[in-house]
PDB file of N, CA and C in Angstrom:
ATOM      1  N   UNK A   1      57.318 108.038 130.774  1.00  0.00           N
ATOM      2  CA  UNK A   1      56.174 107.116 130.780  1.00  0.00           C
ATOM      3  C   UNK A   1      55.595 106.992 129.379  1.00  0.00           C
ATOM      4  N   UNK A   2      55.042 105.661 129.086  1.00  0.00           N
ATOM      5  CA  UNK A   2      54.599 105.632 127.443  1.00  0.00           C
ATOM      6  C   UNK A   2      53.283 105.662 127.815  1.00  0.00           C
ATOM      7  N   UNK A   3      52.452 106.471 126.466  1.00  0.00           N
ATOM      8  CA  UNK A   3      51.010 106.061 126.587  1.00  0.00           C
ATOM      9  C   UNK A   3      50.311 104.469 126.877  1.00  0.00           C
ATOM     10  N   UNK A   4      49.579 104.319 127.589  1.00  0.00           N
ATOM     11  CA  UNK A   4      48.616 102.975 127.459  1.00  0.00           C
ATOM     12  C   UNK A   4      47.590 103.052 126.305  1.00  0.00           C
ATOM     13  N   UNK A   5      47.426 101.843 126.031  1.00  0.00           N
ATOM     14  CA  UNK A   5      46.573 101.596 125.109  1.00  0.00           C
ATOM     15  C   UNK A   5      45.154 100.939 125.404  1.00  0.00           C
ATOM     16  N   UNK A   6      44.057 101.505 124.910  1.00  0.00           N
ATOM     17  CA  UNK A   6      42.877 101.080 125.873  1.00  0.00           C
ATOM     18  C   UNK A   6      41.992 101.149 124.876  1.00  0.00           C
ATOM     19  N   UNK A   7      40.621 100.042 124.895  1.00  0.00           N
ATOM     20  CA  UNK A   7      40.003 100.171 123.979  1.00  0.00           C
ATOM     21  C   UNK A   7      38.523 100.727 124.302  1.00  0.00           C
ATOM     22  N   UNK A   8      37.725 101.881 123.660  1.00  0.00           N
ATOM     23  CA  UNK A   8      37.215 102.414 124.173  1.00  0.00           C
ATOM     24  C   UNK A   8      35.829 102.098 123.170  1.00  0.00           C
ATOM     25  N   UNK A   9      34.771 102.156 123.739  1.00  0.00           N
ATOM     26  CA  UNK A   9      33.404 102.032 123.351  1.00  0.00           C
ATOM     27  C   UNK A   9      32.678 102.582 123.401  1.00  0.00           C
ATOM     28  N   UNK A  10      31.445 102.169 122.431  1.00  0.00           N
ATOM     29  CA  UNK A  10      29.783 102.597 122.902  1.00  0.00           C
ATOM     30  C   UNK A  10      28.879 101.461 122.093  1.00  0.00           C
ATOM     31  N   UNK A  11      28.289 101.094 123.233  1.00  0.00           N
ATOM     32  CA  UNK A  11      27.110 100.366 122.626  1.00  0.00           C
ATOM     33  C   UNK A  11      25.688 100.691 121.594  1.00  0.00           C
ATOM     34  N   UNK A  12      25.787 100.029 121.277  1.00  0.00           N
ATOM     35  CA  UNK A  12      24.705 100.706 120.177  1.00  0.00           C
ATOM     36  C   UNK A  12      23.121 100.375 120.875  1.00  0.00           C
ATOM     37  N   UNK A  13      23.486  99.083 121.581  1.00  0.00           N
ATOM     38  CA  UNK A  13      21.407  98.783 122.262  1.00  0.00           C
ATOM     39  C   UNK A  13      21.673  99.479 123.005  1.00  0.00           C
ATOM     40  N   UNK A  14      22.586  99.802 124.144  1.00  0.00           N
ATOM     41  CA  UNK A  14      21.821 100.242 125.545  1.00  0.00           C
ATOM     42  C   UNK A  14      22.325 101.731 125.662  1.00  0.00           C
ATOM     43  N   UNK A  15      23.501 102.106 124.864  1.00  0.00           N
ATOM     44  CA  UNK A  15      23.771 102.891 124.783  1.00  0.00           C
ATOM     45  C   UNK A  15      25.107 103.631 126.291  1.00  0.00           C
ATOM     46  N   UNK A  16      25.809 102.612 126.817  1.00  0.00           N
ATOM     47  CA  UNK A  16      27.036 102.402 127.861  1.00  0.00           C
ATOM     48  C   UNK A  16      27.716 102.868 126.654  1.00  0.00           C
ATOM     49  N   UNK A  17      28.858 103.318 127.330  1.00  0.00           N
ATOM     50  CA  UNK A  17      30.007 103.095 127.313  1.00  0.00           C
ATOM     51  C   UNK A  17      30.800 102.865 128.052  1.00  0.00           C
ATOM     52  N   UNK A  18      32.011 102.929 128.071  1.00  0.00           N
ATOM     53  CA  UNK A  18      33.484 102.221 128.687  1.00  0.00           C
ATOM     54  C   UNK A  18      34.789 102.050 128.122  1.00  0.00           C
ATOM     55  N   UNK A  19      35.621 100.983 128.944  1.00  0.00           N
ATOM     56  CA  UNK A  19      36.551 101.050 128.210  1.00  0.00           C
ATOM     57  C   UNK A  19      36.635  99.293 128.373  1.00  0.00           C
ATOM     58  N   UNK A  20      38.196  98.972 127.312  1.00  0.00           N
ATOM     59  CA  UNK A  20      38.328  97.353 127.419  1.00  0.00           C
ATOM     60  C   UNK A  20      37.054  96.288 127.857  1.00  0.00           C
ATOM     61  N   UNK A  21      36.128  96.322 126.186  1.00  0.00           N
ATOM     62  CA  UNK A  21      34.740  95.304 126.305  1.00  0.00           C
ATOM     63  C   UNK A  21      35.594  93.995 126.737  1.00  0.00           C
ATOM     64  N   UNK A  22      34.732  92.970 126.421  1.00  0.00           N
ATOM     65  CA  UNK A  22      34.771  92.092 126.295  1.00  0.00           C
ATOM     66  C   UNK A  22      35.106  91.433 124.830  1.00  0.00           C
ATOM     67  N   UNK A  23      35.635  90.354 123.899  1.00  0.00           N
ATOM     68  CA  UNK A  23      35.785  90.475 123.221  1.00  0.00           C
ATOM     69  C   UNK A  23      35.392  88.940 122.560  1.00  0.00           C
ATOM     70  N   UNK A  24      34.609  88.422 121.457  1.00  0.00           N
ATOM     71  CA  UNK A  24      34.443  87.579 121.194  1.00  0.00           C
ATOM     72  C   UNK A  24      35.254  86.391 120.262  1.00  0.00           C
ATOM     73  N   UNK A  25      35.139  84.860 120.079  1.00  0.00           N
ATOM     74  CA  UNK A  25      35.943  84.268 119.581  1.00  0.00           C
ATOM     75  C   UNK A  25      36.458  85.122 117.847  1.00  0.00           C
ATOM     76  N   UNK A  26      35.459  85.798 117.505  1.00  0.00           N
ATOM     77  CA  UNK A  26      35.227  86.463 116.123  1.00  0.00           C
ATOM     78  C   UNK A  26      35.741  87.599 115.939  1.00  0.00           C
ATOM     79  N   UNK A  27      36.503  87.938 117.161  1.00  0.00           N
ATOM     80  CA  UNK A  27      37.090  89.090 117.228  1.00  0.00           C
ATOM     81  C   UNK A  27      36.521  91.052 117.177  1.00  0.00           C
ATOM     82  N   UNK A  28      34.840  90.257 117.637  1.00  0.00           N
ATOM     83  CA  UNK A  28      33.774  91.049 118.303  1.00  0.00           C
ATOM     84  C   UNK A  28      33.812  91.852 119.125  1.00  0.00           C
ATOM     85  N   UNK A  29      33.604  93.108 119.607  1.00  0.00           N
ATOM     86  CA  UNK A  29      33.487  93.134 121.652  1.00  0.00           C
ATOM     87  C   UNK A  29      32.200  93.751 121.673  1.00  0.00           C
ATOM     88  N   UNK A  30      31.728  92.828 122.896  1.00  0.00           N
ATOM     89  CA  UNK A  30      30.665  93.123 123.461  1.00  0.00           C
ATOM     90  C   UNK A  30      30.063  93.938 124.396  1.00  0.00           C
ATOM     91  N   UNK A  31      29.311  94.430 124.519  1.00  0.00           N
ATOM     92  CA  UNK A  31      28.920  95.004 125.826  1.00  0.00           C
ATOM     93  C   UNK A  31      28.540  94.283 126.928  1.00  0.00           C
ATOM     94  N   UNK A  32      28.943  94.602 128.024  1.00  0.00           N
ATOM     95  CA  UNK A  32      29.271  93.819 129.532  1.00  0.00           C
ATOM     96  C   UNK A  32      27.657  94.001 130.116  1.00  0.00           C
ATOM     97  N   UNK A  33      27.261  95.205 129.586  1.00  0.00           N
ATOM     98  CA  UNK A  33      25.811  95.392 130.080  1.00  0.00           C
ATOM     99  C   UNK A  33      24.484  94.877 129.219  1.00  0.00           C
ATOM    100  N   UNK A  34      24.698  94.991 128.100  1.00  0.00           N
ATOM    101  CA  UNK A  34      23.536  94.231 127.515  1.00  0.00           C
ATOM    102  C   UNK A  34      23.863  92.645 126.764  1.00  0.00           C
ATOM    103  N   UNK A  35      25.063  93.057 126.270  1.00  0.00           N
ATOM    104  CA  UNK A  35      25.949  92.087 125.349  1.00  0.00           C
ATOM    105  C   UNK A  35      25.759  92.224 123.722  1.00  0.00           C
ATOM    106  N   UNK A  36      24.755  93.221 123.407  1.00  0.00           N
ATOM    107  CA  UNK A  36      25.089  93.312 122.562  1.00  0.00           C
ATOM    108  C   UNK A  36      26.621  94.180 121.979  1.00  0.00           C
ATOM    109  N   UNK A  37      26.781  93.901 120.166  1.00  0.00           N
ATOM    110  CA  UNK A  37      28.223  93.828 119.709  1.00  0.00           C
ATOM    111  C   UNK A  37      28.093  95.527 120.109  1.00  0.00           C
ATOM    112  N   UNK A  38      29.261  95.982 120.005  1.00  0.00           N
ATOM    113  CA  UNK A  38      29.549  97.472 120.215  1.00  0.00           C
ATOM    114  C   UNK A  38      30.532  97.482 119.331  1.00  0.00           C
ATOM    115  N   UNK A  39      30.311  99.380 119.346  1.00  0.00           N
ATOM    116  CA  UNK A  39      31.228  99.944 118.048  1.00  0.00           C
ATOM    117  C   UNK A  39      32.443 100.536 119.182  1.00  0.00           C
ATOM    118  N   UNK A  40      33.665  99.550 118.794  1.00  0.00           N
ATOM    119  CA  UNK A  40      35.096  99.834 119.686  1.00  0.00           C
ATOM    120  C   UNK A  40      35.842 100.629 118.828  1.00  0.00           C
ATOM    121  N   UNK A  41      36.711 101.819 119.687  1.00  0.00           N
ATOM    122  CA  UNK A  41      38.075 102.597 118.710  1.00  0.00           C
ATOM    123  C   UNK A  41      38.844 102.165 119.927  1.00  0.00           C
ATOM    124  N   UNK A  42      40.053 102.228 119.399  1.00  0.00           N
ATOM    125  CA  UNK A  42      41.376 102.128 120.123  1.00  0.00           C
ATOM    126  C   UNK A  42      41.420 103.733 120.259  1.00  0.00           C
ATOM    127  N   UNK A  43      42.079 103.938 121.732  1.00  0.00           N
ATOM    128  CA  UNK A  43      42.735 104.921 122.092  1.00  0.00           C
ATOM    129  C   UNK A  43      44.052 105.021 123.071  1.00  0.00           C
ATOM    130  N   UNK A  44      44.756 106.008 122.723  1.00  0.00           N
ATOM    131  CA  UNK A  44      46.109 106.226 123.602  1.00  0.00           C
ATOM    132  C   UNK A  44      45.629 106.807 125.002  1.00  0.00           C
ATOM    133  N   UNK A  45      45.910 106.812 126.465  1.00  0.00           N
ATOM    134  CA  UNK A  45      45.916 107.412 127.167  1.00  0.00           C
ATOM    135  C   UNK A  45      47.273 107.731 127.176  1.00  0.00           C
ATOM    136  N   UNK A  46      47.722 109.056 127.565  1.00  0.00           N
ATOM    137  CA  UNK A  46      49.036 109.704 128.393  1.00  0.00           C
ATOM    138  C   UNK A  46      48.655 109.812 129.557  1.00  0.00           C
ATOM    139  N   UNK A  47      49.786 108.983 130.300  1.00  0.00           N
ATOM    140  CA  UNK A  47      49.526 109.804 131.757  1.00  0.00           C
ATOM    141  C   UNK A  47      50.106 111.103 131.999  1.00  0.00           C
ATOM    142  N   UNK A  48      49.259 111.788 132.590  1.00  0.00           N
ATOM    143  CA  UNK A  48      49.872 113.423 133.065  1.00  0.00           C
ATOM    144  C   UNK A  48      50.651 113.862 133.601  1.00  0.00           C
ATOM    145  N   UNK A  49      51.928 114.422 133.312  1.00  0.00           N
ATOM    146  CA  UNK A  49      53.249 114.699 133.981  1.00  0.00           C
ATOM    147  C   UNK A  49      52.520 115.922 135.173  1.00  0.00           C
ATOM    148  N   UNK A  50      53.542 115.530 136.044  1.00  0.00           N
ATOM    149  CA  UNK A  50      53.404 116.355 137.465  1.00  0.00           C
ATOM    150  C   UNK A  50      53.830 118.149 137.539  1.00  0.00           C
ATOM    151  N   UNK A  51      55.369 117.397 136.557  1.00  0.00           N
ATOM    152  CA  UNK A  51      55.726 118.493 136.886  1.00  0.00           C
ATOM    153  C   UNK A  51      55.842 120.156 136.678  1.00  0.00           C
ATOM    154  N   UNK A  52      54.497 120.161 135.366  1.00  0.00           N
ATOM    155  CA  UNK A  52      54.025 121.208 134.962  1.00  0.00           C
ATOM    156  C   UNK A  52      52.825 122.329 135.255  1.00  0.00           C
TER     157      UNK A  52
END
């Protein structure tokens, strides 16, 4: 299995986070809860092998 790629946040007004904002024509992302811009990092998830 390959890692997924997911983009992960925190808002700076309301102070949410999450994952995969919203993202503007400007290449912005927003927060879903206030709308203001948020500070996004990319991250890898691995999914967790079973058999260990």
């Amino acid at each position: 299995m390959e890692a997924e790629k997911v983009i992960a946040y925190t808002c700076q007004g309301c102070g949410s986070r999450g994952v995969n904002p919203s993202k503007t024509k400007k290449g912005n992302y927003l927060c879903p809860e206030c709308g203001n811009q948020v500070e996004a990092s990319e991250k890898r998830v691995v999914p967790k092998k079973k058999d260990k």
